[in-house]
C-alpha atoms as a PDB file:
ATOM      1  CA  UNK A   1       0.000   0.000   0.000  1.00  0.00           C
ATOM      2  CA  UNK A   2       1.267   3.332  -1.013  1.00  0.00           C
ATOM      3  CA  UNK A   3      -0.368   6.684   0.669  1.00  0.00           C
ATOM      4  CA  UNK A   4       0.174  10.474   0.397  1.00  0.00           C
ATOM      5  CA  UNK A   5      -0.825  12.830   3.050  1.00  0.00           C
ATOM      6  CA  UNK A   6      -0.927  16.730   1.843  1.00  0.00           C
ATOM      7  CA  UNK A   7      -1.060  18.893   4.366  1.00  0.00           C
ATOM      8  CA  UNK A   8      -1.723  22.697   4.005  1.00  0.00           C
ATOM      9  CA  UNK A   9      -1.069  25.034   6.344  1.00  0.00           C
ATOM     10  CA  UNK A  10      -4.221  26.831   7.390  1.00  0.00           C
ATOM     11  CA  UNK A  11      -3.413  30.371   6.270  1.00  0.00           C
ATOM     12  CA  UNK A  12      -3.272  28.817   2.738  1.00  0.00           C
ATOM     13  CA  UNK A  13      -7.140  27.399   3.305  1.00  0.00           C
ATOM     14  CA  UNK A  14      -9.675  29.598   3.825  1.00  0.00           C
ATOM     15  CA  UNK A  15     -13.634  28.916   3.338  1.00  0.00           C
ATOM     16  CA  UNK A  16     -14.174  30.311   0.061  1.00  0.00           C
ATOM     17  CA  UNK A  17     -10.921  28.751  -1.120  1.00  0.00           C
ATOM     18  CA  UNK A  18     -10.639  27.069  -4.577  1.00  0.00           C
ATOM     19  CA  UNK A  19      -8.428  24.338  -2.497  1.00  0.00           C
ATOM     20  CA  UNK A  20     -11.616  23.532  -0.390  1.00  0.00           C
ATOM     21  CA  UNK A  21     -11.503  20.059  -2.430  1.00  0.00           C
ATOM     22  CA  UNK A  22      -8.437  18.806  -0.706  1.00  0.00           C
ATOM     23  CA  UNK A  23     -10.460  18.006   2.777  1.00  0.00           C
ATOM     24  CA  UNK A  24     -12.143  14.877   0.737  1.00  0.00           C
ATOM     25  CA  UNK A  25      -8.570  13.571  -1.539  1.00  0.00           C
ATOM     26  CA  UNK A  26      -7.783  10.163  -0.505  1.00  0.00           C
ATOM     27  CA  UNK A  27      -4.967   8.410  -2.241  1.00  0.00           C
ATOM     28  CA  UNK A  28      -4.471   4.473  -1.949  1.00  0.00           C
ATOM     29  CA  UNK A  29      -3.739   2.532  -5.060  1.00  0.00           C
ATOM     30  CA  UNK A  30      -0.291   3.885  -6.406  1.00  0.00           C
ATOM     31  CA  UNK A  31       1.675   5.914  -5.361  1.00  0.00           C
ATOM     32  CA  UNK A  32       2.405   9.411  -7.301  1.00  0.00           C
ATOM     33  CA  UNK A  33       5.593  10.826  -8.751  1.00  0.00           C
ATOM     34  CA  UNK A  34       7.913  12.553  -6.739  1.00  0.00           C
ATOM     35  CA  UNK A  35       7.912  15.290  -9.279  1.00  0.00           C
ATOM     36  CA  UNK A  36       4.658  15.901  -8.470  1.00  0.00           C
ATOM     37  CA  UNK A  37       4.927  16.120  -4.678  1.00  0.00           C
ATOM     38  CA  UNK A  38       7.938  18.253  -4.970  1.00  0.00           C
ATOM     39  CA  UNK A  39       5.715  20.647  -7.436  1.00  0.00           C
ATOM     40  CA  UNK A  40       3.283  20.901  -4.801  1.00  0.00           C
ATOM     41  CA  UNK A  41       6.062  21.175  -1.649  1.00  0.00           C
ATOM     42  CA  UNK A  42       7.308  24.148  -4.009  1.00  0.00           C
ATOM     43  CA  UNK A  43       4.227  25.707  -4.415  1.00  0.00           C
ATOM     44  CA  UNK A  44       3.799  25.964  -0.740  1.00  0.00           C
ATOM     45  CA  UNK A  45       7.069  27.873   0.557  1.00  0.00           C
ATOM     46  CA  UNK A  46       6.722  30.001  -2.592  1.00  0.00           C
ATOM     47  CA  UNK A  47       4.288  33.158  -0.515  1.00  0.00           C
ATOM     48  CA  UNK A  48       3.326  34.327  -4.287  1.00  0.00           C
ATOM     49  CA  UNK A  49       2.119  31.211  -5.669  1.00  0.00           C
ATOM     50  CA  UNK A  50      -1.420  31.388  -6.924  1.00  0.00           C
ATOM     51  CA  UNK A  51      -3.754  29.118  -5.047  1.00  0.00           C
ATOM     52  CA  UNK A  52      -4.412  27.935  -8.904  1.00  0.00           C
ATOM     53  CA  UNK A  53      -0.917  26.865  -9.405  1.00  0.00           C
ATOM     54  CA  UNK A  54      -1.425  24.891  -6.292  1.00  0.00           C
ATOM     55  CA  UNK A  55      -4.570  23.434  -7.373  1.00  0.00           C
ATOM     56  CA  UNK A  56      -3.015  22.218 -10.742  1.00  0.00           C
ATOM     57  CA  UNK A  57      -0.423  20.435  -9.243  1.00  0.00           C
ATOM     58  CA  UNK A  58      -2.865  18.795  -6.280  1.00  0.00           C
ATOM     59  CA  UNK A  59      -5.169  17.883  -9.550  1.00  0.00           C
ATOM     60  CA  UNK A  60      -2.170  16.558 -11.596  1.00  0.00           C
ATOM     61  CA  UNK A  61      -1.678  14.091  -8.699  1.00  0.00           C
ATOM     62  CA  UNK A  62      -5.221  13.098  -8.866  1.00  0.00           C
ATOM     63  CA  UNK A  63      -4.753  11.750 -12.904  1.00  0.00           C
ATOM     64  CA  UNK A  64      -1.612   9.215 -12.105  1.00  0.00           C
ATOM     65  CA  UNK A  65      -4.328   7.012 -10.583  1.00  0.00           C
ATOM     66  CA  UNK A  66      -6.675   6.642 -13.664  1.00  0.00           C
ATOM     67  CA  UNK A  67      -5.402   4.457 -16.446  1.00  0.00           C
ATOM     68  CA  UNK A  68      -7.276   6.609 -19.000  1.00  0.00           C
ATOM     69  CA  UNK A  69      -5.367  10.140 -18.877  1.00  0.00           C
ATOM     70  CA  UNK A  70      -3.686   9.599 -22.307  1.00  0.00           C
ATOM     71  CA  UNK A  71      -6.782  10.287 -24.160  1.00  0.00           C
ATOM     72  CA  UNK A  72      -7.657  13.671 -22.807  1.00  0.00           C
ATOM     73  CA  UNK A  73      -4.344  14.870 -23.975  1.00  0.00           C
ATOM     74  CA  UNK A  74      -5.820  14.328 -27.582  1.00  0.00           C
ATOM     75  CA  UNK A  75      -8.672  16.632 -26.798  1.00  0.00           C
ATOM     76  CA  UNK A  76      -9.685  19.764 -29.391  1.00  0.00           C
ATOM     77  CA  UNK A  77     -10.192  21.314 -26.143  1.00  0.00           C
ATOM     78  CA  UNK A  78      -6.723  21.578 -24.689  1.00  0.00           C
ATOM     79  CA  UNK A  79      -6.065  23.596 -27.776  1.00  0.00           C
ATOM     80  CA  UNK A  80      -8.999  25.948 -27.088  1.00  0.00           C
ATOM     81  CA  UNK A  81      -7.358  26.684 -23.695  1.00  0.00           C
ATOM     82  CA  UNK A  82      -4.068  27.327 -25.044  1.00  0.00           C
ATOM     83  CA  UNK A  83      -5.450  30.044 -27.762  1.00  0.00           C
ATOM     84  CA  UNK A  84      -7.744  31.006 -24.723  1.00  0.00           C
ATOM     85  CA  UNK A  85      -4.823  31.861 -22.824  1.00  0.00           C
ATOM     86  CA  UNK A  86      -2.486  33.526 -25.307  1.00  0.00           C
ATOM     87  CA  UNK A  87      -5.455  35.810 -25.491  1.00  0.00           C
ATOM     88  CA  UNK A  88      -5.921  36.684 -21.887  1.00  0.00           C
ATOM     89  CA  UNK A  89      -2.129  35.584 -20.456  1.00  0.00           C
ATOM     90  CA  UNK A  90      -2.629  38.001 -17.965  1.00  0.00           C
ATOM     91  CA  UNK A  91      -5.754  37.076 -16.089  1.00  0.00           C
ATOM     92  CA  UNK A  92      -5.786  34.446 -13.725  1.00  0.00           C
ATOM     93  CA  UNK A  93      -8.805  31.925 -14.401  1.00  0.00           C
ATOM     94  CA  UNK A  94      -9.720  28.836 -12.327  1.00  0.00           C
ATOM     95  CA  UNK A  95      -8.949  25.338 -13.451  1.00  0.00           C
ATOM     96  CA  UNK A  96     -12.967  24.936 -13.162  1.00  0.00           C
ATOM     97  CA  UNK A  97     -13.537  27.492 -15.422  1.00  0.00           C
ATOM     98  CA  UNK A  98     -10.616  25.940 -18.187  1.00  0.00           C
ATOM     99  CA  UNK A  99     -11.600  22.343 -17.723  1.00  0.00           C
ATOM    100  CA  UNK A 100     -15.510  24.099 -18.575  1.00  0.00           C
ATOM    101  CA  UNK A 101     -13.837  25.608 -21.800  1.00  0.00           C
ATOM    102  CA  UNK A 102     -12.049  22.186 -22.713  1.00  0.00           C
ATOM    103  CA  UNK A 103     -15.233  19.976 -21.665  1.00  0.00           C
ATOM    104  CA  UNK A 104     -12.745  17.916 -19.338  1.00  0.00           C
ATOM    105  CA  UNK A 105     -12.457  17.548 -15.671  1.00  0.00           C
ATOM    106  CA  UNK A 106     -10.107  20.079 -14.291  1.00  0.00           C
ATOM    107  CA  UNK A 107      -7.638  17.028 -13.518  1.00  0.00           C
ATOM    108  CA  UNK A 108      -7.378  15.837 -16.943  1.00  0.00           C
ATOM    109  CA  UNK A 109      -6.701  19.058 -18.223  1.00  0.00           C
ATOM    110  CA  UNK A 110      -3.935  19.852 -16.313  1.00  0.00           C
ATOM    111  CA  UNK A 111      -2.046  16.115 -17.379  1.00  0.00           C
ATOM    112  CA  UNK A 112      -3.035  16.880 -21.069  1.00  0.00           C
ATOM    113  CA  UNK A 113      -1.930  20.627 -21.337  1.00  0.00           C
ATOM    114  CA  UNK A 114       1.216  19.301 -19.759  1.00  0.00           C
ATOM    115  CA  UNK A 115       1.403  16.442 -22.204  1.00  0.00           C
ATOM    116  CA  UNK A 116       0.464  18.240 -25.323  1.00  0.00           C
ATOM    117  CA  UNK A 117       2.297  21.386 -24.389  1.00  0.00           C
ATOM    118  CA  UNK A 118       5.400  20.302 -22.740  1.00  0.00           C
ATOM    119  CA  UNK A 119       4.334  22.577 -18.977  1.00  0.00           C
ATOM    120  CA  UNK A 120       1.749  23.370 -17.183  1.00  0.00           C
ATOM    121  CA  UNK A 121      -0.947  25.618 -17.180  1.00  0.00           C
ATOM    122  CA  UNK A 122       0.654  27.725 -14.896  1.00  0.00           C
ATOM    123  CA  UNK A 123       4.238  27.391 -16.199  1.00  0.00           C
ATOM    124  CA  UNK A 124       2.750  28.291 -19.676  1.00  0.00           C
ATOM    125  CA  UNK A 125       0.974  31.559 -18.701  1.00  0.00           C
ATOM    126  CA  UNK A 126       3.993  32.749 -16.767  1.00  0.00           C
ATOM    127  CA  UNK A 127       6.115  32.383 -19.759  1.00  0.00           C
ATOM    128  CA  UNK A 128       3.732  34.651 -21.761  1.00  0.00           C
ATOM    129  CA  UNK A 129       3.697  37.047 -19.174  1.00  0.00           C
ATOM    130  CA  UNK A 130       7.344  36.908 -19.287  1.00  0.00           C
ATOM    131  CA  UNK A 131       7.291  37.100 -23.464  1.00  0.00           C
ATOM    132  CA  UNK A 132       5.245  40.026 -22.976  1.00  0.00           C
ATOM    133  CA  UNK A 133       6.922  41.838 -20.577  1.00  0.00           C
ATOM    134  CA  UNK A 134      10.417  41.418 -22.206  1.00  0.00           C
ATOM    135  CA  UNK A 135       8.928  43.473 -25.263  1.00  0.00           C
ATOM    136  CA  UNK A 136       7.648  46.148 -23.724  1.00  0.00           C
ATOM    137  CA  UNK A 137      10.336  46.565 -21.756  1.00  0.00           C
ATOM    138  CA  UNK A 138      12.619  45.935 -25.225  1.00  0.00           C
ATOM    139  CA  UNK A 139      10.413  48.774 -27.250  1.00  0.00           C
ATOM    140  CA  UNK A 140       8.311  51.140 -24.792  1.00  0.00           C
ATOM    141  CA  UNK A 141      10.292  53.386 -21.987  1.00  0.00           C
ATOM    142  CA  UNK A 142       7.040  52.598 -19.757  1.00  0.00           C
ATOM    143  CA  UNK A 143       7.709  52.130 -16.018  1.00  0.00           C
ATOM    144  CA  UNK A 144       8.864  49.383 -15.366  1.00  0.00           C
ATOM    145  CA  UNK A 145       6.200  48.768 -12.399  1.00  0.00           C
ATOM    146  CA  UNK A 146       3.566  50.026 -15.184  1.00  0.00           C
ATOM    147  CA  UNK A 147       4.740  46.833 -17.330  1.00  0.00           C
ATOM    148  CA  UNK A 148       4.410  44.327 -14.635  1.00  0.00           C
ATOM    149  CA  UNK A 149       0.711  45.247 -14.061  1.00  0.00           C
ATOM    150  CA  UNK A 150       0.080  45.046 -17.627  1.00  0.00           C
ATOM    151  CA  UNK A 151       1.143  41.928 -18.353  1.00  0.00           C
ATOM    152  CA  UNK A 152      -0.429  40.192 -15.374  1.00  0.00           C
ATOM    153  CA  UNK A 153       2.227  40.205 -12.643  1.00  0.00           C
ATOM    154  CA  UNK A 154       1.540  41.121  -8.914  1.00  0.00           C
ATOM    155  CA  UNK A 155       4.100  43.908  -8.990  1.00  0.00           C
ATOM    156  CA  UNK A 156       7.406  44.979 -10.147  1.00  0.00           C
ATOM    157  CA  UNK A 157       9.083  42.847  -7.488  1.00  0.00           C
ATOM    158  CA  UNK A 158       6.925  39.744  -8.766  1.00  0.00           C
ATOM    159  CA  UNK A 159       7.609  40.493 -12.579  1.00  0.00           C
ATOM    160  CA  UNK A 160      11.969  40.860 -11.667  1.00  0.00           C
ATOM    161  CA  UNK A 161      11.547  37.923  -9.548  1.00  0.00           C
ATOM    162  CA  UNK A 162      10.205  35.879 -12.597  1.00  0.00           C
ATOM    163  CA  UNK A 163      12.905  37.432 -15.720  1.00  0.00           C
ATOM    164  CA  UNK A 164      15.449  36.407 -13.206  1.00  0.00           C
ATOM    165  CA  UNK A 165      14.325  32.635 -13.065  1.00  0.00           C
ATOM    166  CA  UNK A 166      13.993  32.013 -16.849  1.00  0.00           C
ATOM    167  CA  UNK A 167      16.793  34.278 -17.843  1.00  0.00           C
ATOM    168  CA  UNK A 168      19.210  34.744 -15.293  1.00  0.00           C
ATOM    169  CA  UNK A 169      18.637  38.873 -15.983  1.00  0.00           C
ATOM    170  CA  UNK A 170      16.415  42.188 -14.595  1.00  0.00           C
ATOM    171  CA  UNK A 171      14.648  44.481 -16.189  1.00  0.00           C
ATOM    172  CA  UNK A 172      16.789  46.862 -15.868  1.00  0.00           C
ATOM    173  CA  UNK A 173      19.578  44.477 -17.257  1.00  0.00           C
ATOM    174  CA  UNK A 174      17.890  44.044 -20.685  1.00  0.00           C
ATOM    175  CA  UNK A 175      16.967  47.349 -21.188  1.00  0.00           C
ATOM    176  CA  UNK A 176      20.889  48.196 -20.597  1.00  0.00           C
ATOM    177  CA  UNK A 177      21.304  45.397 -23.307  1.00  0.00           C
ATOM    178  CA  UNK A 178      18.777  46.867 -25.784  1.00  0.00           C
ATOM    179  CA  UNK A 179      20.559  50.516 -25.272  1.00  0.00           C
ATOM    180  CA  UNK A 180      23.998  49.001 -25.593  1.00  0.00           C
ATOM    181  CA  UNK A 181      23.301  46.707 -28.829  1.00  0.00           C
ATOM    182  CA  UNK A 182      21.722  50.252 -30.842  1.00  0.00           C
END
């Protein structure tokens, strides 16, 4: 017998809570990837991770115990939430409301995006955000707190946080590239 307990601290569960559907999760046939638990272990010491994110990877642990989560990968509706979210990147929409759009449980969804797409849901909006910050930051002189709200971040601290995990640089690092390369 293989088991996982999750436990979340309480500040990161409150009533109205999209991770109210934890209290009923009961694992007991195989046991999940460590990939996924560390996802989720991540998720929780990260203060800025969106209770979404943390839902994805809860609902991605779900799917390793149904035999049938190839298939969904396959669906037309994946593809209508990836064009879905290159069109609204910066909005943050529940994994009820995607798995709606794709006509799948919110579970399979999450397995197929990653499948089909190579990340997750999450993972693939940040990266947009990230995309779309990196131009405007390449060809505008906006603020650069004015660009992080724009393209969906929490703040200018969030959106500096995020270019220095993909690419190693600032903000204010690639716009001294951009000046220096004219």
């Amino acid at each position: 017998m293989a088991a996982i307990v999750i436990e979340i601290p309480a500040a990161r569960l409150r009533v109205d809570s999209a991770l109210h559907f934890l209290s009923e999760l009961r694992f007991e046939p195989a046991a999940p990837s460590l990939g996924d638990c560390a996802q989720i272990i991540r998720c929780l010491r990260d203060p800025v991770t969106a209770e979404v994110e943390l839902e994805e990877h809860c609902l991605s642990l779900l799917t390793v115990f149904n035999q049938d989560r190839g298939q969904a990968a396959t669906s037309n509706g994946v593809e209508r939430v990836r064009i879905f979210l290159d069109e609204c990147f910066t909005e943050n929409h529940s994994l009820e409301m995607l798995g709606r759009m794709a006509e799948l449980h919110p579970a399979y969804l999450v397995n197929a995006f990653r499948k089909r797409f190579g990340c997750s849901i999450g993972r693939y909006r940040r990266r947009r955000r990230i995309t779309s910050a990196i131009k405007q930051i390449w060809n505008t002189q906006a603020a650069l707190s004015e660009i992080a709200l724009e393209t969906g971040f929490y703040d200018q601290s969030h959106c500096t946080n995020e270019l220095r995990k993909e690419l190693r640089l600032t903000p204010n690092r690639i716009r001294k590239m951009m000046s220096t390369d004219l």
